[in-house]
Every structure is written in structure tokens, then in C-alpha cells.
Protein backbone atom coordinates (compact mmCIF):
# COMPACT_ATOMS: atom_id res chain seq x y z
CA UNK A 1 83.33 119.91 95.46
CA UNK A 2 85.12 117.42 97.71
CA UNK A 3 83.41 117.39 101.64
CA UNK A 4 85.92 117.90 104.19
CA UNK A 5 84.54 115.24 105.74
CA UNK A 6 85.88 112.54 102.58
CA UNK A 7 89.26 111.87 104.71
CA UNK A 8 87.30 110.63 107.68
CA UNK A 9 85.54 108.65 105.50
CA UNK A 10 88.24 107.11 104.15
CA UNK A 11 89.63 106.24 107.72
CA UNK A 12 86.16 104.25 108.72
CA UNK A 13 86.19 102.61 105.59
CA UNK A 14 89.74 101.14 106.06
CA UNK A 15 89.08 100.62 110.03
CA UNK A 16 85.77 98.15 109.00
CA UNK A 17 88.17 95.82 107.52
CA UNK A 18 90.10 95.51 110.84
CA UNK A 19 89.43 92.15 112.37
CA UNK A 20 89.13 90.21 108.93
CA UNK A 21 91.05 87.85 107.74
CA UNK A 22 92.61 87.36 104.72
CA UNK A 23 90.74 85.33 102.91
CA UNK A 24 87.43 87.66 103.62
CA UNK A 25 89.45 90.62 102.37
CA UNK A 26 89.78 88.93 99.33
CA UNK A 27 86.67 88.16 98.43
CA UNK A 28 85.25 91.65 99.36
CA UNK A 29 88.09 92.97 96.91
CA UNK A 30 86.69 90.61 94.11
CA UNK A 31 83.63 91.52 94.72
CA UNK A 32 84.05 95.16 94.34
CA UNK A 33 86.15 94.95 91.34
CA UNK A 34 83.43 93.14 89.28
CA UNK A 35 81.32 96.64 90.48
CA UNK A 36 84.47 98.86 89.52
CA UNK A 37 83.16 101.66 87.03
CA UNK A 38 86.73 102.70 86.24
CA UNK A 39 89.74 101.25 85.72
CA UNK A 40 87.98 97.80 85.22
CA UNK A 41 90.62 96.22 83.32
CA UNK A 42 93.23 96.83 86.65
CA UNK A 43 90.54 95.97 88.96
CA UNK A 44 89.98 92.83 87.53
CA UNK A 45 93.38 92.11 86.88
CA UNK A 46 94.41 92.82 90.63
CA UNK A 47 90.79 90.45 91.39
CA UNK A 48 92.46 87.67 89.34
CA UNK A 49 95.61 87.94 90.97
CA UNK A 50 94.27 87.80 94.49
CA UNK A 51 91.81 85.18 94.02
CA UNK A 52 95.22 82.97 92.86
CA UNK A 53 96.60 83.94 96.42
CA UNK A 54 93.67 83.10 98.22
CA UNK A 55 93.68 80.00 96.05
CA UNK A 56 96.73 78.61 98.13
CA UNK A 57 95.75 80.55 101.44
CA UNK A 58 92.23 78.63 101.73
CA UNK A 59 94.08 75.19 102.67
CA UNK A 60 95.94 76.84 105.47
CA UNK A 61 94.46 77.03 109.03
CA UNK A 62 95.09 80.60 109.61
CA UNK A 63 93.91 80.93 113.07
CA UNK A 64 97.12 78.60 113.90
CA UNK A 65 99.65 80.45 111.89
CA UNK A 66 98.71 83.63 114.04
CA UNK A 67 100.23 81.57 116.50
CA UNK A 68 103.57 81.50 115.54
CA UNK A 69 105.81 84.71 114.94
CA UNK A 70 107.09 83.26 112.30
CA UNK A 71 103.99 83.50 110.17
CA UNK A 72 101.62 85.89 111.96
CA UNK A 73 103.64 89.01 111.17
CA UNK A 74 103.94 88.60 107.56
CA UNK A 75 100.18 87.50 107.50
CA UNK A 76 99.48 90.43 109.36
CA UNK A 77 101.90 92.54 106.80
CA UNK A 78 99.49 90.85 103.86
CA UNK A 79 95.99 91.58 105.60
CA UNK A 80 97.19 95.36 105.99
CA UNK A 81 97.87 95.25 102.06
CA UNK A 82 94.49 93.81 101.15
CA UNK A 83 92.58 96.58 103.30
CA UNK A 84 94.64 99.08 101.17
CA UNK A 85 93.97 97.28 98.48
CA UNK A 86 90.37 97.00 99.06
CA UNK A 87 90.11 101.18 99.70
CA UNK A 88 92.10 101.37 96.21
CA UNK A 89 89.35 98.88 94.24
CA UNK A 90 86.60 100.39 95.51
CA UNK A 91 88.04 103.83 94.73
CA UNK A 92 87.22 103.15 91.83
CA UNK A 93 83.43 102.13 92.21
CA UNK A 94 82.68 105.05 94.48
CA UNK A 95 84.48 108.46 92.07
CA UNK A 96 84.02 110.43 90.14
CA UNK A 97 84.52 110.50 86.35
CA UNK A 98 87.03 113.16 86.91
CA UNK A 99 88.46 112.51 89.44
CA UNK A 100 89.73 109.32 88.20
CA UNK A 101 90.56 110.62 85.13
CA UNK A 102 92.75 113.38 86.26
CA UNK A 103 94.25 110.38 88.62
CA UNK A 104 94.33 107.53 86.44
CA UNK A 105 98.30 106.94 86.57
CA UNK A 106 98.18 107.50 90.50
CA UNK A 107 95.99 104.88 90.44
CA UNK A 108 97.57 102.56 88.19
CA UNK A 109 100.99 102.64 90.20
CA UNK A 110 98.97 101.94 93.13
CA UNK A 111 98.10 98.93 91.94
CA UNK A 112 101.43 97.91 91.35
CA UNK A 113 102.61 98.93 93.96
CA UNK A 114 99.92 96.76 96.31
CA UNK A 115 100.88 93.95 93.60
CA UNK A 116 104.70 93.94 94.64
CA UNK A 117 104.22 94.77 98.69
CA UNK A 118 102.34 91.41 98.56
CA UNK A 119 104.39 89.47 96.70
């Protein structure tokens, strides 16, 4: 039985994420795909994938492209992916057998979905 309380959770674990940068999200996302006890072959995948991006962030000086309009908004656009993303990855540490299974393909298209908003 699902607690009625499971939304709420959901929100605080998204809100934690606030504040981090991109890079950080990242690396928590990595880190909970290698932990991923379903759909380990998209979790990875989507791991792979974002450790490429933060491949070519890590040069960057972040802190000054929040300066500029430019490049802050669409930095801020890609930080609100990752904590989505992150929620999505560790979706799948944290269910249930079950539950996964009966939403596998909702899953799935979320990751591709996450994969196109940040490219």
C-alpha cells in the first residue's frame, strides 16, 4: 500500500537538490544509477550520457556564466532537468518490484524524454 505521505516525499527529495550545481547533480545521478535495482541498463545508459556532459561542463567556470543571461537561464533550464532526472534514477533504487514493473515503459520514456529536454 502506497502512504499518502509518498508525494510529499517526493517534493523534499527534489527540493534537496535546489542550490546544486550542475556538475554535483551529476555525479549524485551516477552515483545512484550504479545502486539502481531496476532498469539498470537505462540508468546506466542515462549515467554514461551525463557523465559525457559533465565531461565538457567541468572546464567551464559556472559561477561566471550565472552571470550572464545569456547562459544562466539555459544552465538553470539544465540543473532543473538533472534534479528530475535524479528523482527518475533513483526511482528506480528506492521501488518496488511491482511497481516498476507495471511502470516500466513510463519509465523508459522518461528517460528519453530527460535525454532530449537536455540536449
Amino acid at each position: 500500500m502506497v502512504s499518502p505521505w509518498a508525494p510529499i516525499g517526493n517534493v523534499a527529495n527534489v527540493t534537496q537538490l535546489v542550490g546544486l550545481d550542475a556538475i554535483t547533480i551529476i555525479a549524485m545521478i551516477i552515483d545512484a544509477a550504479e545502486n539502481a535495482r531496476m532498469h539498470k541498463k537505462n540508468c546506466r545508459a542515462f549515467a554514461e550520457y551525463l557523465e559525457l556532459i559533465s565531461n565538457l561542463l567541468v572546464p567551464l567556470n559556472i559561477s561566471e556564466l550565472r552571470m550572464y543571461p545569456e547562459t544562466s537561464a539555459p544552465l538553470d533550464r539544465l540543473e532543473d532537468v538533472l534534479r528530475r532526472s535524479h528523482f527518475l534514477v533513483s526511482s528506480c533504487c528506492d521501488r518496488s518490484f511491482p511497481y516498476l514493473l507495471a511502470k516500466g515503459w513510463i519509465i523508459k520514456q522518461h528517460f528519453k524524454k530527460a535525454e532530449v529536454e537536455i540536449e
